[in-house]
N, C-alpha and C. Protein backbone atom coordinates (compact mmCIF):
# COMPACT_ATOMS: atom_id res chain seq x y z
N UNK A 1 4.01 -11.72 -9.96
CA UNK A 1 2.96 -10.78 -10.31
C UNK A 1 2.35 -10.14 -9.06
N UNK A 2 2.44 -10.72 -7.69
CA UNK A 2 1.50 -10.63 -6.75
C UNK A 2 2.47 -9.18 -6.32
N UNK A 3 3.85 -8.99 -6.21
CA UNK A 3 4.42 -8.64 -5.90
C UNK A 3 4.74 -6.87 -6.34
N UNK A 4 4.15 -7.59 -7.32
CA UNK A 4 4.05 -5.70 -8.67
C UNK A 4 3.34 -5.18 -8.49
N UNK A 5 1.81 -5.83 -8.04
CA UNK A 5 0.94 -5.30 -7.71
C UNK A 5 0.63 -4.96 -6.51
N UNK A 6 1.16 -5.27 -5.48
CA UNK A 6 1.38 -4.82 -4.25
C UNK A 6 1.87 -3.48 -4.10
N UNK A 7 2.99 -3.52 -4.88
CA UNK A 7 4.25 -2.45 -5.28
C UNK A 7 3.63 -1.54 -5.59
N UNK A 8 2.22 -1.72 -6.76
CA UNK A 8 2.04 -1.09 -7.31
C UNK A 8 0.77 0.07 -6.74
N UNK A 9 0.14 -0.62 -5.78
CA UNK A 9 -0.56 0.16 -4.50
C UNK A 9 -0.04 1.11 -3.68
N UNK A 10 1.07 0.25 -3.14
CA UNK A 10 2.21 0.94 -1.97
C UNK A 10 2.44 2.46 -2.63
N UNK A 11 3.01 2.66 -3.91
CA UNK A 11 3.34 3.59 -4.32
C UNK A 11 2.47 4.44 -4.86
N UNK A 12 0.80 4.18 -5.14
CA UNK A 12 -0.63 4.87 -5.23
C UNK A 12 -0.88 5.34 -4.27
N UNK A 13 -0.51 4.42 -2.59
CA UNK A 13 -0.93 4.97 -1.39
C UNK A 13 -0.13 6.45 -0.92
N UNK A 14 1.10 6.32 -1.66
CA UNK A 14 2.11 6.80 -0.85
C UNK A 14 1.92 8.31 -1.74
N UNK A 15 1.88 8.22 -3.08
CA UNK A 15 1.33 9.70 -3.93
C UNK A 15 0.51 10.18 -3.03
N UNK A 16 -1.31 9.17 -2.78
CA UNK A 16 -2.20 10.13 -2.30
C UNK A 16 -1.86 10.75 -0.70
N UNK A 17 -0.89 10.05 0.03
CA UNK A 17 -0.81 10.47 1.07
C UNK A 17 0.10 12.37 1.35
N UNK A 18 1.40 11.82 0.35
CA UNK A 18 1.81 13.01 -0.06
C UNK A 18 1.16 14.53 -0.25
N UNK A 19 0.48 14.03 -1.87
CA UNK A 19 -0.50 14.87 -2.44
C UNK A 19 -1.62 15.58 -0.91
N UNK A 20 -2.22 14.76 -0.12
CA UNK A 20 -3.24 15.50 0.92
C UNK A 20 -2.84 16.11 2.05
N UNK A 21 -1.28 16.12 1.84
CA UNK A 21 -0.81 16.95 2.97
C UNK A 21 -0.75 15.70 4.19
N UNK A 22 -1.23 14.72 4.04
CA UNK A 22 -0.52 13.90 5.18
C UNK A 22 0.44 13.61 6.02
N UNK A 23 1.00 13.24 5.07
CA UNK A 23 2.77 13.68 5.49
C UNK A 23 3.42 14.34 4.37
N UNK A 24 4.16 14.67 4.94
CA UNK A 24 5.96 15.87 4.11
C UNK A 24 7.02 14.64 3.39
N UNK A 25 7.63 15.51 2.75
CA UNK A 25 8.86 15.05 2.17
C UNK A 25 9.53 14.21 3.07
N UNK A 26 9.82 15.16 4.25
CA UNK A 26 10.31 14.67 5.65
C UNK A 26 9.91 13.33 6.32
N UNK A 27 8.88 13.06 6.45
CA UNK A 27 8.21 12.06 6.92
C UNK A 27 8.18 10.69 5.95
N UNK A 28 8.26 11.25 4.92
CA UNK A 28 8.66 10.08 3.83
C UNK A 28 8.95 8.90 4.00
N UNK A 29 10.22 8.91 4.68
CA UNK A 29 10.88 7.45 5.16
C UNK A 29 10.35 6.70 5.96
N UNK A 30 9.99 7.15 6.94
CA UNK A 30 9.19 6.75 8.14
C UNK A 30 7.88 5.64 7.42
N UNK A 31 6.96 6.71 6.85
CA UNK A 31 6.12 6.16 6.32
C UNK A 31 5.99 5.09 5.32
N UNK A 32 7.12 5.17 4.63
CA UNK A 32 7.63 4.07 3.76
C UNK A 32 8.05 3.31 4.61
N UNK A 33 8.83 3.04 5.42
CA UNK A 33 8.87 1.88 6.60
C UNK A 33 7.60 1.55 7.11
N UNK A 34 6.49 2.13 7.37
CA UNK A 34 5.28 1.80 8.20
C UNK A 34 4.42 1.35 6.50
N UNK A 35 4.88 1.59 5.35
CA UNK A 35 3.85 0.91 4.46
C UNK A 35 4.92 -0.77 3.95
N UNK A 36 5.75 -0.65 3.85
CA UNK A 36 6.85 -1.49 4.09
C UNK A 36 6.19 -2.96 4.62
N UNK A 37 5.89 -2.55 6.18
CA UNK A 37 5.39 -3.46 6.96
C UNK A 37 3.74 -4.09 6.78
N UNK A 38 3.30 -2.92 6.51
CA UNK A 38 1.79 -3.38 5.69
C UNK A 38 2.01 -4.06 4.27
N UNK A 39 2.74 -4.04 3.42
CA UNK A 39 3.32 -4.63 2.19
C UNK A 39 3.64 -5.80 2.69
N UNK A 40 4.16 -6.46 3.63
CA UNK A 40 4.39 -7.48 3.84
C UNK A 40 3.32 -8.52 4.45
N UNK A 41 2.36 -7.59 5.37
CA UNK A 41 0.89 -8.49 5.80
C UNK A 41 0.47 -8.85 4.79
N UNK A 42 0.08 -7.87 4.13
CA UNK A 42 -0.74 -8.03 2.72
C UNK A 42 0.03 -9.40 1.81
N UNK A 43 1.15 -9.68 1.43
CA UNK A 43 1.52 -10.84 1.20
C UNK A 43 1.75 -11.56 1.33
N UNK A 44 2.00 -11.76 2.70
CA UNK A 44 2.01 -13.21 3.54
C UNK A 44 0.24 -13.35 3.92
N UNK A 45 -0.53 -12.52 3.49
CA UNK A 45 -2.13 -13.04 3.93
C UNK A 45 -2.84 -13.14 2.98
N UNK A 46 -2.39 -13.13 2.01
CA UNK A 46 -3.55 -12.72 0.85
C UNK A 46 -2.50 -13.56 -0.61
N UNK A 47 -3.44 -14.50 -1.37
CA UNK A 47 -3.12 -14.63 -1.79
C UNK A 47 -3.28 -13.84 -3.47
N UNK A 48 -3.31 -14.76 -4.73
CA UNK A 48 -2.77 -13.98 -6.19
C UNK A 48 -4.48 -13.63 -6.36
N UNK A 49 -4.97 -14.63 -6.48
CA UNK A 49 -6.72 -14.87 -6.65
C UNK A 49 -7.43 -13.48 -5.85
N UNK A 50 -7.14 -13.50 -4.42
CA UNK A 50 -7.55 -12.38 -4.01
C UNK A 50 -7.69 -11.19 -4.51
N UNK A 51 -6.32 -10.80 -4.38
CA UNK A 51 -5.70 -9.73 -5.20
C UNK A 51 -6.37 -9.07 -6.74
N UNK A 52 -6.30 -9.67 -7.35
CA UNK A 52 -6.94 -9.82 -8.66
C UNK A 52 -8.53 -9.67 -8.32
N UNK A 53 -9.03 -10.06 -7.36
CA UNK A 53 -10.38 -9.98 -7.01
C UNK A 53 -10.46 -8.30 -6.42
N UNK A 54 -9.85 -8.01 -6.60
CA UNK A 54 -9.57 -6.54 -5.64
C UNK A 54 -10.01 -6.48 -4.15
N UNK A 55 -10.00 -7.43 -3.53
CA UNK A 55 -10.07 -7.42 -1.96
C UNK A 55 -8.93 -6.22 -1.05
N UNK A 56 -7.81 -6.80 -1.66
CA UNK A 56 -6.54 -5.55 -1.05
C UNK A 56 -6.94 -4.62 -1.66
N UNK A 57 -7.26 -4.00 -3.17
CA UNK A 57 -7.89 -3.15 -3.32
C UNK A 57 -8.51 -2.40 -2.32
N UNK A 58 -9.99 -3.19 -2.23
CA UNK A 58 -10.58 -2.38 -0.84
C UNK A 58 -10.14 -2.45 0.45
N UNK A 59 -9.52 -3.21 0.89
CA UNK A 59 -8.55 -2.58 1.48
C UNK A 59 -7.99 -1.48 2.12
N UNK A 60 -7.08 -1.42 0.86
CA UNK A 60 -6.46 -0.32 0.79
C UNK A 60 -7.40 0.90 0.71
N UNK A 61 -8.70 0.72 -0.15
CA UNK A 61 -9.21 2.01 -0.31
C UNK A 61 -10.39 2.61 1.22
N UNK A 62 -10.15 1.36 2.07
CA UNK A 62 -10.88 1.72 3.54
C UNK A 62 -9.46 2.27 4.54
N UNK A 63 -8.24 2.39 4.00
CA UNK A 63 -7.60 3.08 5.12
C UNK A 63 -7.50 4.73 4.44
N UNK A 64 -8.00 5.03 3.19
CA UNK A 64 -7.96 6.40 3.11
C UNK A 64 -9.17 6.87 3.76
């Protein structure tokens, strides 16, 4: 479960980044490698309880 929901950020982050002109089509990959690697802190540091607590939530919503 921890894992879907991770997934399921990564790919919220990656719309809004799109969507604001952040990065391009082009840049895509890149950035998916650099969220990739944040996908993986986030689960080796955080456990299910957290998560569910929306901590990665905010988080995530302090790097926009």
């Amino acid at each position: 479960m921890k894992n879907n929901i991770i997934k399921a950020y990564a790919v919220e982050a990656m719309n809004y980044l799109l969507n604001m002109g952040i990065i391009t089509t082009d840049e895509r990959e890149l950035a998916m490698t650099s969220l990739a690697l944040e996908i993986d802190f986030l689960l080796k540091n955080f456990n299910e309880e957290e998560i569910l607590e929306s901590k990665v939530y905010k988080s995530l919503e302090l790097i926009r």
